[in-house]
Every structure is written in C-alpha cells, then in structure tokens.
PDB file of N, CA and C in Angstrom:
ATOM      1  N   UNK A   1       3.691 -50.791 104.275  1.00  0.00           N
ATOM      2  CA  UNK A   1       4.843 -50.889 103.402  1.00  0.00           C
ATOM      3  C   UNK A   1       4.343 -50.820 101.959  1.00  0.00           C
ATOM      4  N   UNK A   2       4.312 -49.629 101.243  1.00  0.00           N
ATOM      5  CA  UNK A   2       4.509 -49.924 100.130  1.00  0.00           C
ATOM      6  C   UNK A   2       5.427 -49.183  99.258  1.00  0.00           C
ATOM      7  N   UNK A   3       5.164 -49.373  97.476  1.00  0.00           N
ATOM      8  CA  UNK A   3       6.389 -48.280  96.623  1.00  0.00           C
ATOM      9  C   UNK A   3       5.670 -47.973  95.815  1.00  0.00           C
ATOM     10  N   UNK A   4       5.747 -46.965  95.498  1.00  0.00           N
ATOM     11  CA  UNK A   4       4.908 -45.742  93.936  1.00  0.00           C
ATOM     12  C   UNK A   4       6.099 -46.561  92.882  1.00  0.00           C
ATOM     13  N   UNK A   5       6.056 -46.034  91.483  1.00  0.00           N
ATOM     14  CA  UNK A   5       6.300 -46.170  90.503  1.00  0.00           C
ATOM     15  C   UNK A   5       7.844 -46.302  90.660  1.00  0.00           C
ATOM     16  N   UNK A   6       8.292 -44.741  90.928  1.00  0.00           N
ATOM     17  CA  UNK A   6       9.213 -44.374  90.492  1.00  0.00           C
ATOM     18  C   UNK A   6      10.046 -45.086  91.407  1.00  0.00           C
ATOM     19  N   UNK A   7       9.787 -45.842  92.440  1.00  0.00           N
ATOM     20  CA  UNK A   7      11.229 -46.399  93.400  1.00  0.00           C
ATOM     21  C   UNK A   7      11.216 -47.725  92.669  1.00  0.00           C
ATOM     22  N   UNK A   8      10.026 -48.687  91.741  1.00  0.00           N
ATOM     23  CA  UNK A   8      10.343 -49.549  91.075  1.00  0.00           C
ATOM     24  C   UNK A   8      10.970 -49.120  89.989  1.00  0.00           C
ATOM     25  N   UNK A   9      10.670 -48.042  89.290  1.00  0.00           N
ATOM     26  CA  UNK A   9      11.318 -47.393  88.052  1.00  0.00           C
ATOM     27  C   UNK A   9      13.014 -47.231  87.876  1.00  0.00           C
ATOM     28  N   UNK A  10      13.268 -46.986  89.351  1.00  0.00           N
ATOM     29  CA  UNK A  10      14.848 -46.585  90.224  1.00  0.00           C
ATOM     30  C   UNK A  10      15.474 -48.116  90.166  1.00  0.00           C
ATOM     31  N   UNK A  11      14.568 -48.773  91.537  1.00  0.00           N
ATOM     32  CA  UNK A  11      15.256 -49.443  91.915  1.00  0.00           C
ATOM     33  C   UNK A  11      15.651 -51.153  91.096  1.00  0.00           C
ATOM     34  N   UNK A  12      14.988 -51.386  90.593  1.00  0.00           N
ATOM     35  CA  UNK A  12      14.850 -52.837  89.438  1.00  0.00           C
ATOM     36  C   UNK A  12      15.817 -52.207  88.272  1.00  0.00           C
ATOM     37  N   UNK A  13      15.725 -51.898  87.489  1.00  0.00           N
ATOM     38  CA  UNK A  13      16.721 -51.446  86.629  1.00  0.00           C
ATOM     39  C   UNK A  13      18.043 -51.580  87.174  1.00  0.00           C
ATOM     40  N   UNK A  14      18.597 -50.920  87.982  1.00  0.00           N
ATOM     41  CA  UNK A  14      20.300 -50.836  89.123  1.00  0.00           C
ATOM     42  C   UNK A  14      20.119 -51.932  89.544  1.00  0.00           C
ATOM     43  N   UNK A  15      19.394 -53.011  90.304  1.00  0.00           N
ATOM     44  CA  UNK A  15      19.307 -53.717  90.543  1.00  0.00           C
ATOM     45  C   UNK A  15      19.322 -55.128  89.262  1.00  0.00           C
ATOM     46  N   UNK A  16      19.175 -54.873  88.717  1.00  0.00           N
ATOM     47  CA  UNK A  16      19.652 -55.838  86.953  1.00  0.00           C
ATOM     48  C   UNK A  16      20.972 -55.500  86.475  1.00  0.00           C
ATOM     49  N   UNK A  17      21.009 -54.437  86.691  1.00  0.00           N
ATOM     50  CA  UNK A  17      22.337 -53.920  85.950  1.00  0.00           C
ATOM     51  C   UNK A  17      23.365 -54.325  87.107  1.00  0.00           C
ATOM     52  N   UNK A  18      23.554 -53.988  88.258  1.00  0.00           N
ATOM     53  CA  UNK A  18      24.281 -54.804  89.322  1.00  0.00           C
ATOM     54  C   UNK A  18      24.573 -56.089  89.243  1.00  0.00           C
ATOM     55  N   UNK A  19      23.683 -57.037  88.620  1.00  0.00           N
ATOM     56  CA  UNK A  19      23.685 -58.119  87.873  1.00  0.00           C
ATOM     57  C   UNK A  19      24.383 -58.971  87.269  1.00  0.00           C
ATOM     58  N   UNK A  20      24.786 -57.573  86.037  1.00  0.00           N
ATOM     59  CA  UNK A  20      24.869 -58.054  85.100  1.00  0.00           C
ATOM     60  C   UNK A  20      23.671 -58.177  83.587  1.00  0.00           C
ATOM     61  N   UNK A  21      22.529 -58.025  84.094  1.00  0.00           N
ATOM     62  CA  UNK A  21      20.963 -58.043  83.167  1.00  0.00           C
ATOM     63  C   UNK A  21      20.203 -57.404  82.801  1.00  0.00           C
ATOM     64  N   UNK A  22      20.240 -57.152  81.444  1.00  0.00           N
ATOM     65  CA  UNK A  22      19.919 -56.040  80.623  1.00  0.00           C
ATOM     66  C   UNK A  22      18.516 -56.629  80.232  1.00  0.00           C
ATOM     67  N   UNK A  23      17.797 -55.547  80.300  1.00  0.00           N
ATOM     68  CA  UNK A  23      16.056 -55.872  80.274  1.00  0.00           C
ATOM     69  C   UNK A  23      15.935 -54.356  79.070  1.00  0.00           C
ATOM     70  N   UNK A  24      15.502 -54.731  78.006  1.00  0.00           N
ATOM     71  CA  UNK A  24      14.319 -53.679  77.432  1.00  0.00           C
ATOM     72  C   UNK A  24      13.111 -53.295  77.909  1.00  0.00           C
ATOM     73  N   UNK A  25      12.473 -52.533  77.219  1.00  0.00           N
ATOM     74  CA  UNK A  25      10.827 -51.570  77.293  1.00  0.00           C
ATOM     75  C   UNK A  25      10.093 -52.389  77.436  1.00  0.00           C
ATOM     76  N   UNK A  26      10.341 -53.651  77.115  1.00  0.00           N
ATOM     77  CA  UNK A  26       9.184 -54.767  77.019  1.00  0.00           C
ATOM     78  C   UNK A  26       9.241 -55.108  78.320  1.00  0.00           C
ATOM     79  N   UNK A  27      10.386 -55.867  78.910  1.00  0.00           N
ATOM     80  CA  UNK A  27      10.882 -56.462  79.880  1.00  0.00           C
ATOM     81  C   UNK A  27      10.559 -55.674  80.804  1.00  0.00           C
ATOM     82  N   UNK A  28      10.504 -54.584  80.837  1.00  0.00           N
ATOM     83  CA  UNK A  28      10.515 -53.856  81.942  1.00  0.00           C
ATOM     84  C   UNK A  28       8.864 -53.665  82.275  1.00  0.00           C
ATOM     85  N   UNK A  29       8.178 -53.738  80.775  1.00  0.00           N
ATOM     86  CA  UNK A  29       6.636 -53.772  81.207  1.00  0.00           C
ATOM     87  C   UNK A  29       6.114 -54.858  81.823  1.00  0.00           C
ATOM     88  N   UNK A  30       7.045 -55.937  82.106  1.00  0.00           N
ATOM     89  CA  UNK A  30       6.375 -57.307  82.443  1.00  0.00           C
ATOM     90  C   UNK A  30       6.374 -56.836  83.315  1.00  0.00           C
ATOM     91  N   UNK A  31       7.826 -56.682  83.893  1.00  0.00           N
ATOM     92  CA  UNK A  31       8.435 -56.527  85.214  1.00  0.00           C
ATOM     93  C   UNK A  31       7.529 -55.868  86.103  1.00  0.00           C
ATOM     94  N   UNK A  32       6.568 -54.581  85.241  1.00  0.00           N
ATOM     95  CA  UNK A  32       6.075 -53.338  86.171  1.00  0.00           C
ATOM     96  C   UNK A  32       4.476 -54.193  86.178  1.00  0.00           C
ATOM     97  N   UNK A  33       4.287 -55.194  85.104  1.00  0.00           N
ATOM     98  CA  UNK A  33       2.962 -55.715  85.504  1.00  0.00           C
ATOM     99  C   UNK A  33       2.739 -56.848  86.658  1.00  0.00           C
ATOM    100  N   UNK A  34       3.878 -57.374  86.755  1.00  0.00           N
ATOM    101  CA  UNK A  34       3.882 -58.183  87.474  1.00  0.00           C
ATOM    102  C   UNK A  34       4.087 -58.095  88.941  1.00  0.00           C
ATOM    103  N   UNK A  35       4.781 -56.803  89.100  1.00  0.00           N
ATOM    104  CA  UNK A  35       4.850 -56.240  90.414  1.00  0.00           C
ATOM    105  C   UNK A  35       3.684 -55.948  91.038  1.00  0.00           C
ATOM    106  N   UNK A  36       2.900 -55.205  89.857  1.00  0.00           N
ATOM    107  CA  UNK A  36       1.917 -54.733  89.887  1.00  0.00           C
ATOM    108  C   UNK A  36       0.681 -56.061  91.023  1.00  0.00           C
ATOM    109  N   UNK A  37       0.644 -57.473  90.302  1.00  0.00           N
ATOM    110  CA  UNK A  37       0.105 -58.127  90.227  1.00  0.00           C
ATOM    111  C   UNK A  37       0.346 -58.679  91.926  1.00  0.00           C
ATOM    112  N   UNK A  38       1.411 -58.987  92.076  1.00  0.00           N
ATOM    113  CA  UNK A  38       1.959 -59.622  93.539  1.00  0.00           C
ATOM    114  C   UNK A  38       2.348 -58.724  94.116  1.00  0.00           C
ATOM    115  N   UNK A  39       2.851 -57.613  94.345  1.00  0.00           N
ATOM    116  CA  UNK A  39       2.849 -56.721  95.511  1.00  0.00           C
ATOM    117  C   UNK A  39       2.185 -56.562  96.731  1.00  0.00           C
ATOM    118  N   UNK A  40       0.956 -56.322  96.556  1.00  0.00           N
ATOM    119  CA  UNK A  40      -0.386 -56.267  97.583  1.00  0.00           C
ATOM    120  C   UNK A  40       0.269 -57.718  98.400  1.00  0.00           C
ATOM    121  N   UNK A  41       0.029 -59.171  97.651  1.00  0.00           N
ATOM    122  CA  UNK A  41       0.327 -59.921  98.258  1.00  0.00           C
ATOM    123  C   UNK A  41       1.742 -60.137  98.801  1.00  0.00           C
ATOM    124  N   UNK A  42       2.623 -59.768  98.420  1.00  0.00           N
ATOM    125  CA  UNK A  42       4.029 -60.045  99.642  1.00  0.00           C
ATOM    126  C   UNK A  42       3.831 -58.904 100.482  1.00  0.00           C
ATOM    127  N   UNK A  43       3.221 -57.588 100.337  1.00  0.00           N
ATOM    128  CA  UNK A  43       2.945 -56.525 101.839  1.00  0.00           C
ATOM    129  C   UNK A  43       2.077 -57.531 102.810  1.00  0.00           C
ATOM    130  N   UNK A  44       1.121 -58.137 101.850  1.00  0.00           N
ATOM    131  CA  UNK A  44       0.354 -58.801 103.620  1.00  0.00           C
ATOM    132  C   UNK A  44       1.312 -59.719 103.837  1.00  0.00           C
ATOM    133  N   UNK A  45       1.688 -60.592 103.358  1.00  0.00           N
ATOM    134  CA  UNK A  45       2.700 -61.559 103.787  1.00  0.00           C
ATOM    135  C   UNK A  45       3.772 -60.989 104.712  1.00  0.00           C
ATOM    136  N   UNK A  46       4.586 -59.889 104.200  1.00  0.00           N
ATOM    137  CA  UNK A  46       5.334 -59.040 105.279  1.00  0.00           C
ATOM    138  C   UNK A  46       4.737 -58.108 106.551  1.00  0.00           C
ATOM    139  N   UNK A  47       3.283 -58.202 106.597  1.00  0.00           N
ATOM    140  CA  UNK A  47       3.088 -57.814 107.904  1.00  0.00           C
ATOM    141  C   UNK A  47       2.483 -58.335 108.777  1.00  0.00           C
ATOM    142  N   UNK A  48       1.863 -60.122 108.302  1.00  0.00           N
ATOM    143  CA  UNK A  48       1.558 -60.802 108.576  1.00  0.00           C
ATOM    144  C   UNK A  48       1.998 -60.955 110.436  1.00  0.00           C
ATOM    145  N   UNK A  49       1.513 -61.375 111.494  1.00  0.00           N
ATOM    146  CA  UNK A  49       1.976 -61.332 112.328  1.00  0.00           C
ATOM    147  C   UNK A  49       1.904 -62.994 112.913  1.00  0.00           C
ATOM    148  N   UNK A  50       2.574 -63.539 112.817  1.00  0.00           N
ATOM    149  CA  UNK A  50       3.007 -64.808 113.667  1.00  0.00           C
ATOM    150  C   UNK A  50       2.982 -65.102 114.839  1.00  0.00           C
ATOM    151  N   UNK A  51       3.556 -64.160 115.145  1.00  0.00           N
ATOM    152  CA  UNK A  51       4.010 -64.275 117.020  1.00  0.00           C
ATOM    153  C   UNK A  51       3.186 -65.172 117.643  1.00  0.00           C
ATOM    154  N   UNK A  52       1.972 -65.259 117.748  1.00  0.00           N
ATOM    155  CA  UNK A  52       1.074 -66.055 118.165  1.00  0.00           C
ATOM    156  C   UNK A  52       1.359 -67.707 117.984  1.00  0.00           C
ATOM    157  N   UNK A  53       2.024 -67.939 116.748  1.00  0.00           N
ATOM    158  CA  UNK A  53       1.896 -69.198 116.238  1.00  0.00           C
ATOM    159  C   UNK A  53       3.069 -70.141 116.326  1.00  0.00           C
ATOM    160  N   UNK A  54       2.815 -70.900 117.197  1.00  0.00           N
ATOM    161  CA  UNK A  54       3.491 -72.249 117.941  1.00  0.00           C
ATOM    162  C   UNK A  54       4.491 -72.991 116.420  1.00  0.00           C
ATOM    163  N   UNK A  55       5.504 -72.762 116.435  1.00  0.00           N
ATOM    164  CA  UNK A  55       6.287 -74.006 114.869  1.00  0.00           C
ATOM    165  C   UNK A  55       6.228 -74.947 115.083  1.00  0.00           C
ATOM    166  N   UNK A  56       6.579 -75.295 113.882  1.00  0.00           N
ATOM    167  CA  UNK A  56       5.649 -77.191 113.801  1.00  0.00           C
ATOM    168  C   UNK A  56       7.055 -77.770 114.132  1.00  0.00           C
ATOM    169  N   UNK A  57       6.672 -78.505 115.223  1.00  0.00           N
ATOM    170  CA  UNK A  57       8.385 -79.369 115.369  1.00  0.00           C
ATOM    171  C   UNK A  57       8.299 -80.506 114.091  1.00  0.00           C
ATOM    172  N   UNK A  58       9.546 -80.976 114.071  1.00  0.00           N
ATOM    173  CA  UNK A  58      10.278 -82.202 112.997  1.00  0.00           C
ATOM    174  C   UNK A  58       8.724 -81.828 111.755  1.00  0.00           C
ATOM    175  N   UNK A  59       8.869 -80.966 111.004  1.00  0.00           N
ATOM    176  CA  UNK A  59       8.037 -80.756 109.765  1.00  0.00           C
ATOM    177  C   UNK A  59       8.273 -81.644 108.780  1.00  0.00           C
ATOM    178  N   UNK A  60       7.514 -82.412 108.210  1.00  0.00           N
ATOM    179  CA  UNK A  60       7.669 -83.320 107.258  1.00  0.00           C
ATOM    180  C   UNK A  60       6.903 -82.879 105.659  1.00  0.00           C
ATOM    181  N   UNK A  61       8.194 -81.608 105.234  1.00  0.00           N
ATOM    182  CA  UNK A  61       7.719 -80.819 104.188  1.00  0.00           C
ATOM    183  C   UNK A  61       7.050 -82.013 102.651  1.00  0.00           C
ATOM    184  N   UNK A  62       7.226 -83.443 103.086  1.00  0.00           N
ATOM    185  CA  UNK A  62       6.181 -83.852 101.991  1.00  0.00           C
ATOM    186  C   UNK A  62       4.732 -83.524 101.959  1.00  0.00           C
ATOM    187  N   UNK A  63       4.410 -82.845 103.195  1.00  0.00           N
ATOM    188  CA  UNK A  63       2.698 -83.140 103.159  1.00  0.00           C
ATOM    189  C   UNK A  63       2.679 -81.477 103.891  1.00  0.00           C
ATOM    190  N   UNK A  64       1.268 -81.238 103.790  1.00  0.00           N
ATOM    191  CA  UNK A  64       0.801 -80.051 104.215  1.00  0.00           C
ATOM    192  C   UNK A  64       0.987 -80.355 105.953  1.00  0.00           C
ATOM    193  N   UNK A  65       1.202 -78.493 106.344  1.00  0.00           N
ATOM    194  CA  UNK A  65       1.031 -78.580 107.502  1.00  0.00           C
ATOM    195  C   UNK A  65       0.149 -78.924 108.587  1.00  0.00           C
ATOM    196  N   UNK A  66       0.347 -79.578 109.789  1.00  0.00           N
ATOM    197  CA  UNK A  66      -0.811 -80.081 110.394  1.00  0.00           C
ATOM    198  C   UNK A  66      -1.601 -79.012 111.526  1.00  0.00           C
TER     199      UNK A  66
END
C-alpha cells in the first residue's frame, strides 16, 4: 500500500476543503513533510498481521499490555 505525490497533492486539499479548511503553500508543506515522515509507518501498521494474536480479555488500559 502506498501513494506518490500527486494522490496526496489530489487527495488532502478536497479533503480540507470538504471540511471546510483552508491550508496555504506553507501548510501544505507541513502537511507533505509530515506525511512524508509517518507514512512508511501506518503502511506497516496496516499490513501488520494479527491473526495469530490471542486479545487481551478485561484490558486495563491504565498500564501496558501484558
């Protein structure tokens, strides 16, 4: 899974403006650095495979998982 430029170039912009949220040249460079930055990491996260892995019954989200 990934996206070249131009489908972030496309799709974030319409996707602000759908909104309601108007971003400038600047804004939009964060936007493209920051994608830049975490992308790689939400693709492994999205192909990550679980299946294997048993859920934690009654999770007690104060503390790390056991």
């Amino acid at each position: 899974m990934t996206t070249d430029s131009t489908d972030r170039e496309d799709f974030v912009p319409a996707g602000l403006a759908a909104l309601g949220i108007g971003a400038d040249e600047a804004e939009m460079g964060l936007i493209g650095g920051l994608h830049h930055l975490f992308w790689p990491a939400i693709v492994d996260l999205l192909e990550l495979d679980t299946a294997g892995v048993e859920p934690e019954r009654c999770p007690d989200l104060s503390e790390a998982p056991r």
